[in-house]
PDB file of N, CA and C in Angstrom:
ATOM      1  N   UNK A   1      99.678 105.217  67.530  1.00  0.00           N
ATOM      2  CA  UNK A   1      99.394 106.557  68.001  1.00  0.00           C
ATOM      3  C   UNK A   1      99.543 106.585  69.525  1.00  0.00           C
ATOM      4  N   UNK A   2     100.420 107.351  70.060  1.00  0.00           N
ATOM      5  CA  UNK A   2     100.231 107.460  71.650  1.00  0.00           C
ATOM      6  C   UNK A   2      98.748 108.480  71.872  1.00  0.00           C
ATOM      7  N   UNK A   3      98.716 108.235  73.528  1.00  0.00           N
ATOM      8  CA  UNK A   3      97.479 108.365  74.009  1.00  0.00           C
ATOM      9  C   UNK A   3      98.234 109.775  74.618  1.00  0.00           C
ATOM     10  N   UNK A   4      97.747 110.765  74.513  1.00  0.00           N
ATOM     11  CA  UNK A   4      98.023 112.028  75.384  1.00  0.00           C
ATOM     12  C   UNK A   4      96.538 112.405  76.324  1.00  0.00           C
ATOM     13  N   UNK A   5      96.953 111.436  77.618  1.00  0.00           N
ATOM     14  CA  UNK A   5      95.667 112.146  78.641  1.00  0.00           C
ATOM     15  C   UNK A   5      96.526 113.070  79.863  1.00  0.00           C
ATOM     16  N   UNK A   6      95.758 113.667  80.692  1.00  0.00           N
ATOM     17  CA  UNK A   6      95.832 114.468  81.732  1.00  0.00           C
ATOM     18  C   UNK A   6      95.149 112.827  82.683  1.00  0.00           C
ATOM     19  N   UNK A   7      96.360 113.704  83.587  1.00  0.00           N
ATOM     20  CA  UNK A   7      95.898 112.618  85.128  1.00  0.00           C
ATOM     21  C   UNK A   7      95.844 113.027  86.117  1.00  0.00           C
ATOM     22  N   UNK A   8      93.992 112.933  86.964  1.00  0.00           N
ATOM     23  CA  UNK A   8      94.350 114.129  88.426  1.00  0.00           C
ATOM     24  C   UNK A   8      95.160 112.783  89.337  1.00  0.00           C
ATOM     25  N   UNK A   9      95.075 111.903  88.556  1.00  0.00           N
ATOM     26  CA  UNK A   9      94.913 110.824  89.742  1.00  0.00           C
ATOM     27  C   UNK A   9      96.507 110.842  90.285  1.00  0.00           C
ATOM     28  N   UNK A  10      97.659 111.239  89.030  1.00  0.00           N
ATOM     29  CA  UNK A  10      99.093 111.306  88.858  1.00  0.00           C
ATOM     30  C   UNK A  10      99.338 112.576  89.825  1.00  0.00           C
ATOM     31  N   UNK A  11      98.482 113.568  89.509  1.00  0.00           N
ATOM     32  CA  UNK A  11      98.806 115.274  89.689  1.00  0.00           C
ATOM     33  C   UNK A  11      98.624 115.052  91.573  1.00  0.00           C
ATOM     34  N   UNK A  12      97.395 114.063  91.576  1.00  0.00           N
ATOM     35  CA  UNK A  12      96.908 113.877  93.124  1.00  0.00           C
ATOM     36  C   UNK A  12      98.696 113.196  94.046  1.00  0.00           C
ATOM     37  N   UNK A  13      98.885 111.728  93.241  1.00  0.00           N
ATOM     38  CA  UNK A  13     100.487 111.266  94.063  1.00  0.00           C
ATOM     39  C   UNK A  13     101.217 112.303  93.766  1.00  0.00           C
ATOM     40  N   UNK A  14     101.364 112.773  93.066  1.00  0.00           N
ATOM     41  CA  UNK A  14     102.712 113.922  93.029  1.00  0.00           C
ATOM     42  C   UNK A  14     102.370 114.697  94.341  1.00  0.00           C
ATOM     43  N   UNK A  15     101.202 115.433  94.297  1.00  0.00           N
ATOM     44  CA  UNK A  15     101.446 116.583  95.001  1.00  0.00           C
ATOM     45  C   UNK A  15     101.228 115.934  96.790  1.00  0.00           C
ATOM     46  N   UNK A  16     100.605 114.364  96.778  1.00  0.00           N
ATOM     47  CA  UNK A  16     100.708 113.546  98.431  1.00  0.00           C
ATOM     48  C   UNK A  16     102.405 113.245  98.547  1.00  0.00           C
ATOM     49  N   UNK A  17     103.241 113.352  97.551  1.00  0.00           N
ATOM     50  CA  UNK A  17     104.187 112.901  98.085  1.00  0.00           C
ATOM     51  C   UNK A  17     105.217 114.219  98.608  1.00  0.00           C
ATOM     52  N   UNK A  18     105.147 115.406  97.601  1.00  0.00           N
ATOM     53  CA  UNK A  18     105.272 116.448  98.221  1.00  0.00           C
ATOM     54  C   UNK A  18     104.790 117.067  99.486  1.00  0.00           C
ATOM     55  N   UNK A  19     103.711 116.741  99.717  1.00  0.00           N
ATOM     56  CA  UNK A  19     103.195 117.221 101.144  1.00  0.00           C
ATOM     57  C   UNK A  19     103.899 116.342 102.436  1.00  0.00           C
ATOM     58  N   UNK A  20     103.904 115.066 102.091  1.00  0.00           N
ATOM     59  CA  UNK A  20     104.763 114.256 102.917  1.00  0.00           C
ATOM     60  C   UNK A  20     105.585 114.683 103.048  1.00  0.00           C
ATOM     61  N   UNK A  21     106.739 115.023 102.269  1.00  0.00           N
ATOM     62  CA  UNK A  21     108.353 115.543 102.269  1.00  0.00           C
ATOM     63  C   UNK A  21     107.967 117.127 103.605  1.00  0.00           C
ATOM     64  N   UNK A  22     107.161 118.031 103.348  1.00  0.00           N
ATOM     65  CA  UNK A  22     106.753 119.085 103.824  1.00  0.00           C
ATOM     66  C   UNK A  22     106.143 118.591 105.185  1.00  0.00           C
ATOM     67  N   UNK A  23     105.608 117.652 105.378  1.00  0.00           N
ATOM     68  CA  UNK A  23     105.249 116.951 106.843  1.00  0.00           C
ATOM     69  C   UNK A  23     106.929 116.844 107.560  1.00  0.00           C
ATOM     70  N   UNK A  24     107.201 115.905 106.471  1.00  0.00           N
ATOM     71  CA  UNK A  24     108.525 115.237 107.456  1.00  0.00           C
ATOM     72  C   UNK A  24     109.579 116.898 107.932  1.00  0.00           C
ATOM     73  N   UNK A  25     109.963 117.672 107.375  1.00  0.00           N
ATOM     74  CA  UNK A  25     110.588 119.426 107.527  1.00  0.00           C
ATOM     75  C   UNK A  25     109.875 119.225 108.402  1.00  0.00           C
ATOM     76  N   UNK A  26     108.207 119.920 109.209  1.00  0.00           N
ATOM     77  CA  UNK A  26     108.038 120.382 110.260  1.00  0.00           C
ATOM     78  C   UNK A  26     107.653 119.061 111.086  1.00  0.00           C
ATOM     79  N   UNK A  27     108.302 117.945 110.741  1.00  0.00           N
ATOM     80  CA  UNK A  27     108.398 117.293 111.720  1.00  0.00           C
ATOM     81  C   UNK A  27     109.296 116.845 112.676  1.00  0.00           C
ATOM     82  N   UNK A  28     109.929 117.985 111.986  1.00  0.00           N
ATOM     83  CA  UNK A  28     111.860 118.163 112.863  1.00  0.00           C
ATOM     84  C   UNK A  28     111.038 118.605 114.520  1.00  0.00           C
ATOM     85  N   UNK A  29     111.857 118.307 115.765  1.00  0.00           N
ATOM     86  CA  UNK A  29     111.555 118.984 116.410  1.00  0.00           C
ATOM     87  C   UNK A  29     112.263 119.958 117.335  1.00  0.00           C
ATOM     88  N   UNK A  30     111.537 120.726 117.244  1.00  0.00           N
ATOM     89  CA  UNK A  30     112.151 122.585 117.677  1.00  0.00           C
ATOM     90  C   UNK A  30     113.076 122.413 118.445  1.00  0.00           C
ATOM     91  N   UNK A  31     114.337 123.006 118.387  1.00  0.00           N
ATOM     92  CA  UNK A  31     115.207 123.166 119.213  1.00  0.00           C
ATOM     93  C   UNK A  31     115.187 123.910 120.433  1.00  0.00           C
ATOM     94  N   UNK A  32     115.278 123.594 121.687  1.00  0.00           N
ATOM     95  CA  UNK A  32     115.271 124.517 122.926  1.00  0.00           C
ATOM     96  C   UNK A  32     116.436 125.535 123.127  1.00  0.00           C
ATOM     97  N   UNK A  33     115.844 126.553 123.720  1.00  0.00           N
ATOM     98  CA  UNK A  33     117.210 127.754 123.664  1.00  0.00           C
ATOM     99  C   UNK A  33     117.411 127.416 124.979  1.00  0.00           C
ATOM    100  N   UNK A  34     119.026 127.947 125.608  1.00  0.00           N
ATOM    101  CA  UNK A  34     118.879 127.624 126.790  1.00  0.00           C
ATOM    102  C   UNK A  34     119.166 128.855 126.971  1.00  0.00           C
ATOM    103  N   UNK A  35     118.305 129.095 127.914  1.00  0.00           N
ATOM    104  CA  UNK A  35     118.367 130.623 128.954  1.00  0.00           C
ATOM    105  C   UNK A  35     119.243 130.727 130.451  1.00  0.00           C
ATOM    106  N   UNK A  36     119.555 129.661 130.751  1.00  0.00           N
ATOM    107  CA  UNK A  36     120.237 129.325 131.650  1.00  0.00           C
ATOM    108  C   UNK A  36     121.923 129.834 131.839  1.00  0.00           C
ATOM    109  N   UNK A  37     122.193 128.995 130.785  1.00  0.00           N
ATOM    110  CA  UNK A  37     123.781 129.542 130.499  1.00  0.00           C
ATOM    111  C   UNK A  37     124.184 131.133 129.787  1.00  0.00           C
ATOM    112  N   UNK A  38     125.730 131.411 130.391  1.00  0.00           N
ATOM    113  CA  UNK A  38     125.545 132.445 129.801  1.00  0.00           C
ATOM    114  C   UNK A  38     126.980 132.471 128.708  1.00  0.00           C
ATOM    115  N   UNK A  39     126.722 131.638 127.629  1.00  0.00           N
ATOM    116  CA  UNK A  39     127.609 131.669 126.953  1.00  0.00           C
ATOM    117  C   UNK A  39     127.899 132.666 126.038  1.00  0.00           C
ATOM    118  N   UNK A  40     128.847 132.679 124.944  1.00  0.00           N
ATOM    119  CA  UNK A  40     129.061 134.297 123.978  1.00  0.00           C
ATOM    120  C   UNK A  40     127.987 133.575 122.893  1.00  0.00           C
ATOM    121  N   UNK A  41     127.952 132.837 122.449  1.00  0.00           N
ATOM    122  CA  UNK A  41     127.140 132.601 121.196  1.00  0.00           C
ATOM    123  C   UNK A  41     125.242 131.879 121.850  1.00  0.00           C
ATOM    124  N   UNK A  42     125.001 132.253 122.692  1.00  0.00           N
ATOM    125  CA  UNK A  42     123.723 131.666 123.163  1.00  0.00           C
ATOM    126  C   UNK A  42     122.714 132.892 122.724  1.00  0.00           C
ATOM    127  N   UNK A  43     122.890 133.917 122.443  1.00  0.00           N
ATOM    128  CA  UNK A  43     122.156 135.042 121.987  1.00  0.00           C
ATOM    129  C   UNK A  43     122.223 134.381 120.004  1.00  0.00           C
ATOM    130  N   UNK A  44     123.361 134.365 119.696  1.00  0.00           N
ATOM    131  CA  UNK A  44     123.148 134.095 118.236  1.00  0.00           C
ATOM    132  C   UNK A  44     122.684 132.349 117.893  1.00  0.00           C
ATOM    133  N   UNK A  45     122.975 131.833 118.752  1.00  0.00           N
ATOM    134  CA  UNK A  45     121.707 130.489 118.471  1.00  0.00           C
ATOM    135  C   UNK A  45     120.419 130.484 118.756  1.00  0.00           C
ATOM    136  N   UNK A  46     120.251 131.442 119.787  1.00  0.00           N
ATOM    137  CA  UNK A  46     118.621 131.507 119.689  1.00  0.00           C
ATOM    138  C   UNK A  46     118.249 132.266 118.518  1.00  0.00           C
ATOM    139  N   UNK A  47     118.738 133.212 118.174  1.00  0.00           N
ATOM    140  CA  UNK A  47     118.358 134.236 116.844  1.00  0.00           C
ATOM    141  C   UNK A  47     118.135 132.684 115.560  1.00  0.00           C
ATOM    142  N   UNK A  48     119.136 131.891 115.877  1.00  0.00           N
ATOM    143  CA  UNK A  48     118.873 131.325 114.784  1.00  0.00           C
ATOM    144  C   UNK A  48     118.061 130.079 114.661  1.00  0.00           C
ATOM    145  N   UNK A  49     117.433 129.649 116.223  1.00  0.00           N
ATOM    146  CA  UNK A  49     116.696 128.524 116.064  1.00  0.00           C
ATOM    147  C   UNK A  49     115.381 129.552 115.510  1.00  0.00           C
ATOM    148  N   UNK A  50     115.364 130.785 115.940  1.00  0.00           N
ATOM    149  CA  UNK A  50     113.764 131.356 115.621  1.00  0.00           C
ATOM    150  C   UNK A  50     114.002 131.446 113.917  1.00  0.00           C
ATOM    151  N   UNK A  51     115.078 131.938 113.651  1.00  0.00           N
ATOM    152  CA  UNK A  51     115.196 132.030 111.796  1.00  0.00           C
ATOM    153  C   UNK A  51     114.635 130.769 111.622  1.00  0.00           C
ATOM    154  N   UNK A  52     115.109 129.494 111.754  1.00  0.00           N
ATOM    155  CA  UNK A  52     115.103 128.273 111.204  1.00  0.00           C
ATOM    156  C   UNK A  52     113.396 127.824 111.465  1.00  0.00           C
ATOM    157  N   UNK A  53     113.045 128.182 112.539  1.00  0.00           N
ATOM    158  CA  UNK A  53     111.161 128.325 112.657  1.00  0.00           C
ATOM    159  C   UNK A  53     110.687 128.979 111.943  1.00  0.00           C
ATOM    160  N   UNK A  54     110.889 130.145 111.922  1.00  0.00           N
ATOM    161  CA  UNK A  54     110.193 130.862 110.504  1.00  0.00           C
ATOM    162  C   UNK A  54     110.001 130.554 109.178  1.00  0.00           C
ATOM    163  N   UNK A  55     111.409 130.022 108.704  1.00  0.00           N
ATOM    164  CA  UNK A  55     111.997 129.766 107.345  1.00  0.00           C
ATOM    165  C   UNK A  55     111.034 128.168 107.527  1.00  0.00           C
ATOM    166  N   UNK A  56     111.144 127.451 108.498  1.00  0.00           N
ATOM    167  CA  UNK A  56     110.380 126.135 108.263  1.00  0.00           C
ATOM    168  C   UNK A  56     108.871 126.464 107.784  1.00  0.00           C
ATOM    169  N   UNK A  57     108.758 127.596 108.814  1.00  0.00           N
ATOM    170  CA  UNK A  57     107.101 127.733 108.285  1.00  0.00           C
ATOM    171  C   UNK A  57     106.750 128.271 106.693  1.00  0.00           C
ATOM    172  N   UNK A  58     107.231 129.110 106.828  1.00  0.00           N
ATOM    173  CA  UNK A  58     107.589 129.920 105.275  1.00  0.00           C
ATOM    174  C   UNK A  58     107.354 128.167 104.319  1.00  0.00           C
ATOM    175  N   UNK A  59     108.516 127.689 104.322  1.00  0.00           N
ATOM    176  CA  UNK A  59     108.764 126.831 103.681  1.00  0.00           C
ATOM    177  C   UNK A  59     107.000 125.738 103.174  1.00  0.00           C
ATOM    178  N   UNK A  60     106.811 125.321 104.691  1.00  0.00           N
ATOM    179  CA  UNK A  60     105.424 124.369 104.676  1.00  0.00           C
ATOM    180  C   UNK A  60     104.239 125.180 103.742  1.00  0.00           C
ATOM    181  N   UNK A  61     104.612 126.612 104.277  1.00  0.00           N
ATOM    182  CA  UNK A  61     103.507 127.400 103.450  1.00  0.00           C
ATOM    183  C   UNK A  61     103.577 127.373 102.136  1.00  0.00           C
ATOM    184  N   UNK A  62     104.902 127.477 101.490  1.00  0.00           N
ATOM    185  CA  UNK A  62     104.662 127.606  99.723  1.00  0.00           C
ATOM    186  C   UNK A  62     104.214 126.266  99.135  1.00  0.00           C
ATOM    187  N   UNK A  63     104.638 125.274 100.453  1.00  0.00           N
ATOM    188  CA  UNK A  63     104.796 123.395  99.840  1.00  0.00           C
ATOM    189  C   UNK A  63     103.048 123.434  99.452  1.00  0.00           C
ATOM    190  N   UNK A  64     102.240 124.137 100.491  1.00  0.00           N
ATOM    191  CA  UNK A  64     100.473 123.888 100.850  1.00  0.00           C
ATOM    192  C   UNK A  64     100.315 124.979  99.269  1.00  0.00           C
ATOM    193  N   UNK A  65     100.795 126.030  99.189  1.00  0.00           N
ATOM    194  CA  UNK A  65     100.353 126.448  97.731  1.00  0.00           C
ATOM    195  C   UNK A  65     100.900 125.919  97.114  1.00  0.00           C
ATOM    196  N   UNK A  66     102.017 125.092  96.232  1.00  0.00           N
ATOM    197  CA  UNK A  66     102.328 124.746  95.472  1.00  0.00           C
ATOM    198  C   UNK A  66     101.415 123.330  94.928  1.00  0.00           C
ATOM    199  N   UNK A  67     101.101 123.027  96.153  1.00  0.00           N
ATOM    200  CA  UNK A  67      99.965 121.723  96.345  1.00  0.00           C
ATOM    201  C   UNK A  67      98.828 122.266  95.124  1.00  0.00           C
ATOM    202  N   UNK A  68      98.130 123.445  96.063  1.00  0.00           N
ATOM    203  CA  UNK A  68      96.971 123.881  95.670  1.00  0.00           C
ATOM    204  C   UNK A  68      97.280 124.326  93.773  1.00  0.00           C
ATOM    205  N   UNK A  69      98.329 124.770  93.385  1.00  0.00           N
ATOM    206  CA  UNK A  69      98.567 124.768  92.272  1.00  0.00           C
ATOM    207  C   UNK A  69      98.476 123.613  91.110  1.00  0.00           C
ATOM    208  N   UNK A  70      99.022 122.724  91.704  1.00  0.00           N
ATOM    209  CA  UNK A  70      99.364 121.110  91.203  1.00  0.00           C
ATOM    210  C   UNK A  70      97.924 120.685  90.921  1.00  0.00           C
ATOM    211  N   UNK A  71      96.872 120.700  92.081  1.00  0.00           N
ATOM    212  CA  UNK A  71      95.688 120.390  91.806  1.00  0.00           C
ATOM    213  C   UNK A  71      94.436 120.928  90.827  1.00  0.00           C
ATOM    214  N   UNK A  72      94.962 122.375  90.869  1.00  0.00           N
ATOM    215  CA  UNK A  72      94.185 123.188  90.036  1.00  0.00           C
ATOM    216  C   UNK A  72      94.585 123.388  88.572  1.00  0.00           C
ATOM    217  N   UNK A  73      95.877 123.004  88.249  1.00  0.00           N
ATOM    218  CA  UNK A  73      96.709 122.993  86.944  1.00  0.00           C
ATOM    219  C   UNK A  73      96.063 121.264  86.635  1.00  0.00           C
ATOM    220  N   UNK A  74      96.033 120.479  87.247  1.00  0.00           N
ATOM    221  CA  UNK A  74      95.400 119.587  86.918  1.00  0.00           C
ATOM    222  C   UNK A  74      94.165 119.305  86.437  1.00  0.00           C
ATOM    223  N   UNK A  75      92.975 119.969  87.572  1.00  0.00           N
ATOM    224  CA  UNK A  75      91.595 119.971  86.852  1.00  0.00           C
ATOM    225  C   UNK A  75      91.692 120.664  85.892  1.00  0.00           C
ATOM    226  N   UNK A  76      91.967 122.236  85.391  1.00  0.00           N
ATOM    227  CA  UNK A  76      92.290 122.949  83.952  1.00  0.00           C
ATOM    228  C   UNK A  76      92.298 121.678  82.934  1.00  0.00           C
ATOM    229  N   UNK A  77      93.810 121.042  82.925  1.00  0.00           N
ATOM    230  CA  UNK A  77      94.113 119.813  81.778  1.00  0.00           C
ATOM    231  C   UNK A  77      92.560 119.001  82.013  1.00  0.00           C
ATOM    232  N   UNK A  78      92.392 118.603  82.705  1.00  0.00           N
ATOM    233  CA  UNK A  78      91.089 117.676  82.605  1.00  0.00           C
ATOM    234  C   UNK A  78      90.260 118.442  82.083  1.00  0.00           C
ATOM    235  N   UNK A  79      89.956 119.449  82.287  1.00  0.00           N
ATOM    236  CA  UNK A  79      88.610 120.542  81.838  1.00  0.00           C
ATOM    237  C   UNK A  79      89.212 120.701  80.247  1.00  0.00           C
ATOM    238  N   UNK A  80      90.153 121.014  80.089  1.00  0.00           N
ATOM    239  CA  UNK A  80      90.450 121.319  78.674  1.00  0.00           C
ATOM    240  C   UNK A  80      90.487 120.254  77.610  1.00  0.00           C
ATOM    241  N   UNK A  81      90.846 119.005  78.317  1.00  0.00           N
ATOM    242  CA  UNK A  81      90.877 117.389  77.680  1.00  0.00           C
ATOM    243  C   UNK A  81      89.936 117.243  77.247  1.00  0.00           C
ATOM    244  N   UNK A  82      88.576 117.540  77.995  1.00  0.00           N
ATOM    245  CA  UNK A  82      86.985 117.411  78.061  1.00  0.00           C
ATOM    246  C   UNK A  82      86.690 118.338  76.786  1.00  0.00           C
ATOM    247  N   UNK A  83      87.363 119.523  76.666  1.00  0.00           N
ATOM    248  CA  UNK A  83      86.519 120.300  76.090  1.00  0.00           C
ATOM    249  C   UNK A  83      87.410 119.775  74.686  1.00  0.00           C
ATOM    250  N   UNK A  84      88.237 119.904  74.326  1.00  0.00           N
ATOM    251  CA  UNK A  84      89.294 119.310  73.034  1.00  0.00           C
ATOM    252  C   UNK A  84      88.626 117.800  72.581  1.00  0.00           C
ATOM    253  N   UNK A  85      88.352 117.000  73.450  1.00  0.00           N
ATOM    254  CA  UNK A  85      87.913 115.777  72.632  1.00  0.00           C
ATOM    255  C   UNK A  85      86.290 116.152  72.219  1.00  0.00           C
ATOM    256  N   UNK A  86      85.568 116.973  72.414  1.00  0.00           N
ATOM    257  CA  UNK A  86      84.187 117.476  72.168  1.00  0.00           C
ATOM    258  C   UNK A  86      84.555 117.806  70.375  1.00  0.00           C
ATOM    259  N   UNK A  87      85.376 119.017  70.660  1.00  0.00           N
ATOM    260  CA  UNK A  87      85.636 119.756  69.345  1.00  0.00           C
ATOM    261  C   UNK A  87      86.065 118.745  68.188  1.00  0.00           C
ATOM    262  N   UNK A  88      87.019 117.981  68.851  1.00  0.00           N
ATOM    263  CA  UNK A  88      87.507 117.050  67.657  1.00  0.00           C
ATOM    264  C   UNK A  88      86.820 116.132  67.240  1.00  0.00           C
ATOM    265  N   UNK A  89      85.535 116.021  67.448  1.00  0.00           N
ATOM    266  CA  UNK A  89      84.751 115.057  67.134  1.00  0.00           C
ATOM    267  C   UNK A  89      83.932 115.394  65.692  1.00  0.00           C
ATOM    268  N   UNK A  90      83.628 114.566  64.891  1.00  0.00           N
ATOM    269  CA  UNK A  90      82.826 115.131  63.566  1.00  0.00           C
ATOM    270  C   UNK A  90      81.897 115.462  63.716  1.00  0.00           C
ATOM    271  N   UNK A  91      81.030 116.079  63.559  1.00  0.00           N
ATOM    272  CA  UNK A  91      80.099 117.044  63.197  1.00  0.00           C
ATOM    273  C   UNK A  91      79.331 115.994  61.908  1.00  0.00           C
ATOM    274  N   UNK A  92      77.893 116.181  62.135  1.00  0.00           N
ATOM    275  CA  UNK A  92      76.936 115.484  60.907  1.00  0.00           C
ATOM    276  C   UNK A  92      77.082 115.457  59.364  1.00  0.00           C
ATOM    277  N   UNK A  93      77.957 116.611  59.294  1.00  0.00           N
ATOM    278  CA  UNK A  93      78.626 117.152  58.146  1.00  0.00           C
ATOM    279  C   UNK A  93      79.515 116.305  57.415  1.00  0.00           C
ATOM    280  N   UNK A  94      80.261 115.470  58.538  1.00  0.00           N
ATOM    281  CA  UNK A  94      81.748 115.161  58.522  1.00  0.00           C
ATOM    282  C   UNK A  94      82.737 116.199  58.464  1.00  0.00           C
ATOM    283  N   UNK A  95      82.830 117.498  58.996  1.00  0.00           N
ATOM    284  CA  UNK A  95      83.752 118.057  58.944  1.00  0.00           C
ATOM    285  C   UNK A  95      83.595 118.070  60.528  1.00  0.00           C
ATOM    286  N   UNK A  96      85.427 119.053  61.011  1.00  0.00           N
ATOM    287  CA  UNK A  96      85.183 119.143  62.368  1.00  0.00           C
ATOM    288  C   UNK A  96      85.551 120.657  62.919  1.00  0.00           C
ATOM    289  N   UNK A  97      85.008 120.535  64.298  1.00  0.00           N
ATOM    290  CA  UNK A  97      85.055 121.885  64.736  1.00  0.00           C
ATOM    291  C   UNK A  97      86.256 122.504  64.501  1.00  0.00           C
ATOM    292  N   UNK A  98      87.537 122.268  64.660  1.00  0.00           N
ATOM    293  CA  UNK A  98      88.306 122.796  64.784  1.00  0.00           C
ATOM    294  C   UNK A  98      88.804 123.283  63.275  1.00  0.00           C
ATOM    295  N   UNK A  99      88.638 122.867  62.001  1.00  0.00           N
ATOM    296  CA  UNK A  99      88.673 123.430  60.949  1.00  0.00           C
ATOM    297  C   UNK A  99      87.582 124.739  60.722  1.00  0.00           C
ATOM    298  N   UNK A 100      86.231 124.417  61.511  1.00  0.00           N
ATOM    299  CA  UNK A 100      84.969 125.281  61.000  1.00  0.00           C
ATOM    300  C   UNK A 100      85.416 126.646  62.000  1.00  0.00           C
ATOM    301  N   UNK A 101      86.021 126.826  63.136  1.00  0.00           N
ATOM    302  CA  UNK A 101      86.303 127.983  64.166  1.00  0.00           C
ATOM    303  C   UNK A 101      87.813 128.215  63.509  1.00  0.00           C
ATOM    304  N   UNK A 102      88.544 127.754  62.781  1.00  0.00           N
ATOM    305  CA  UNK A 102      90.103 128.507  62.783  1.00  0.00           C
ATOM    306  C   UNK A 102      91.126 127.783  63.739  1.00  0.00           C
ATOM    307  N   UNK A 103      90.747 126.693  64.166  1.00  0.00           N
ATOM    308  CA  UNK A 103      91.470 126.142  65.196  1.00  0.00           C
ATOM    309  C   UNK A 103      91.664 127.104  66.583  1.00  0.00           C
ATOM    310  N   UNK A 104      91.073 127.833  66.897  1.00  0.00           N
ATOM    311  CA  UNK A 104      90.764 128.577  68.187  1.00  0.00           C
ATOM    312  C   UNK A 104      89.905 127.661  68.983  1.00  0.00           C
ATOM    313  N   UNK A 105      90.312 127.764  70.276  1.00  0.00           N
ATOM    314  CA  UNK A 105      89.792 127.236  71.266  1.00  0.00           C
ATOM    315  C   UNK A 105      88.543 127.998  72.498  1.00  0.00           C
ATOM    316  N   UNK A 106      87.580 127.509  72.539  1.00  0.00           N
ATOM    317  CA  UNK A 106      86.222 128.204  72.915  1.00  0.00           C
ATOM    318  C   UNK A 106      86.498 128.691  74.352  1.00  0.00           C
ATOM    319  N   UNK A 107      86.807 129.909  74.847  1.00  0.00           N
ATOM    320  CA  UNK A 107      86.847 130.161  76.193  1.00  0.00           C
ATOM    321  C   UNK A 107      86.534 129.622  77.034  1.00  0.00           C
ATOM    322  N   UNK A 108      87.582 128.891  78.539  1.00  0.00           N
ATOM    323  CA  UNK A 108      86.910 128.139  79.537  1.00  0.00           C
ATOM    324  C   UNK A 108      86.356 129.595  80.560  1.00  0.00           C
ATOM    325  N   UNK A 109      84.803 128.599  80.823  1.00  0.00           N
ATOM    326  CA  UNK A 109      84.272 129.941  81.633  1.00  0.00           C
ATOM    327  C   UNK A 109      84.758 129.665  83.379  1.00  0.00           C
ATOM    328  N   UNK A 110      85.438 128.344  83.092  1.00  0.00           N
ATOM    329  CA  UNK A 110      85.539 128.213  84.602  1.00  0.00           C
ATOM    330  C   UNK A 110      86.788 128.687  84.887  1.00  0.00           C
ATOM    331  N   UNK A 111      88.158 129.150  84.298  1.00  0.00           N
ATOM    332  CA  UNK A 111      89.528 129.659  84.551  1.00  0.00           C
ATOM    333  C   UNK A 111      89.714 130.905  84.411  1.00  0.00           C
ATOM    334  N   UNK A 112      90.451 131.270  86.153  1.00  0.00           N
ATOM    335  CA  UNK A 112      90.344 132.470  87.163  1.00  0.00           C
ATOM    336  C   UNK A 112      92.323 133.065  87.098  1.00  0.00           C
ATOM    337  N   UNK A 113      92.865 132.906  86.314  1.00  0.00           N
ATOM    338  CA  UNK A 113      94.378 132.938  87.105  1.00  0.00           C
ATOM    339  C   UNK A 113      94.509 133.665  88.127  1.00  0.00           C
ATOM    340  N   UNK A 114      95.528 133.127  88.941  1.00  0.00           N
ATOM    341  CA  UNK A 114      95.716 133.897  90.483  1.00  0.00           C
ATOM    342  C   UNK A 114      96.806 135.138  90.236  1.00  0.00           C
ATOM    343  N   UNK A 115      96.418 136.159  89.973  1.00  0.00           N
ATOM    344  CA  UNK A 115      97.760 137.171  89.793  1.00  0.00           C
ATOM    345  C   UNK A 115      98.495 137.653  90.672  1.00  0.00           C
ATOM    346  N   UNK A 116      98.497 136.581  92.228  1.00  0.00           N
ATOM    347  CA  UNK A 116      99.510 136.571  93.049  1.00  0.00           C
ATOM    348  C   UNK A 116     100.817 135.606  92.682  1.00  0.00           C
ATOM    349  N   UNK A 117     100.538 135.115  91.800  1.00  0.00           N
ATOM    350  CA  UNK A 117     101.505 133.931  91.608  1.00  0.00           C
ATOM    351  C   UNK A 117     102.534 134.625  90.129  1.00  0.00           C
ATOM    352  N   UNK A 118     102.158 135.527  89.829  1.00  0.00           N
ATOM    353  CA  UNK A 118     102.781 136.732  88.315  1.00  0.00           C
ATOM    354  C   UNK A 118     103.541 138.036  89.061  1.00  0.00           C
ATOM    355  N   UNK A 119     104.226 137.971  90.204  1.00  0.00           N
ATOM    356  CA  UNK A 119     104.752 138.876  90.661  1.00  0.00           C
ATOM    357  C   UNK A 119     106.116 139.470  90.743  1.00  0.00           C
TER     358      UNK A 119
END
């Protein structure tokens, strides 16, 4: 029989190694505009070192929610692991919960979904 567990400990390296990758992006460092010269394209490289700042930030920002996702999709599986090996357990009876409820699963009171993330 394989073992089907949830792992924060897995969900935890995944989402440190992603944040690393998202360190190393804003650890590029910023390009200087030069104001000095007056070349034809020195107006459209500065336009685009500021795009490329923005878009970096943008970027770090979804990496920090996607984090926060990873971690919270994780405790859920743990919370739900917890609550599934409860149910499947026999009962004094010898029968088990999940035959005596219909195989329905007992509402977690602790899960909030974010309905910014359904848009």
């Amino acid at each position: 029989m394989v073992l089907i567990n949830s792992s924060s400990d897995t969900a935890a390296s995944h989402a440190t190694s992603i944040s690393q990758g998202g360190a190393q992006l804003l650890g590029v460092g910023k390009a200087t505009k030069d104001s000095d010269t007056t070349l034809k394209g020195n107006q459209s490289a500065g336009d685009a070192i500021d795009l490329d700042e923005t878009q970096s930030n943008e970027i770090a920002t979804a990496i920090n929610s996607f984090i926060t996702i990873i971690n919270g999709m994780a405790s859920e599986f743990e919370s739900t692991d917890t609550r599934l090996s409860s149910m499947l357990l026999l009962d004094r009876n010898g029968s088990d919960f999940l035959s005596q409820n219909g195989a329905a699963l007992p509402p977690n009171p602790t899960f909030s979904p974010n309905p910014s993330l359904f848009r």
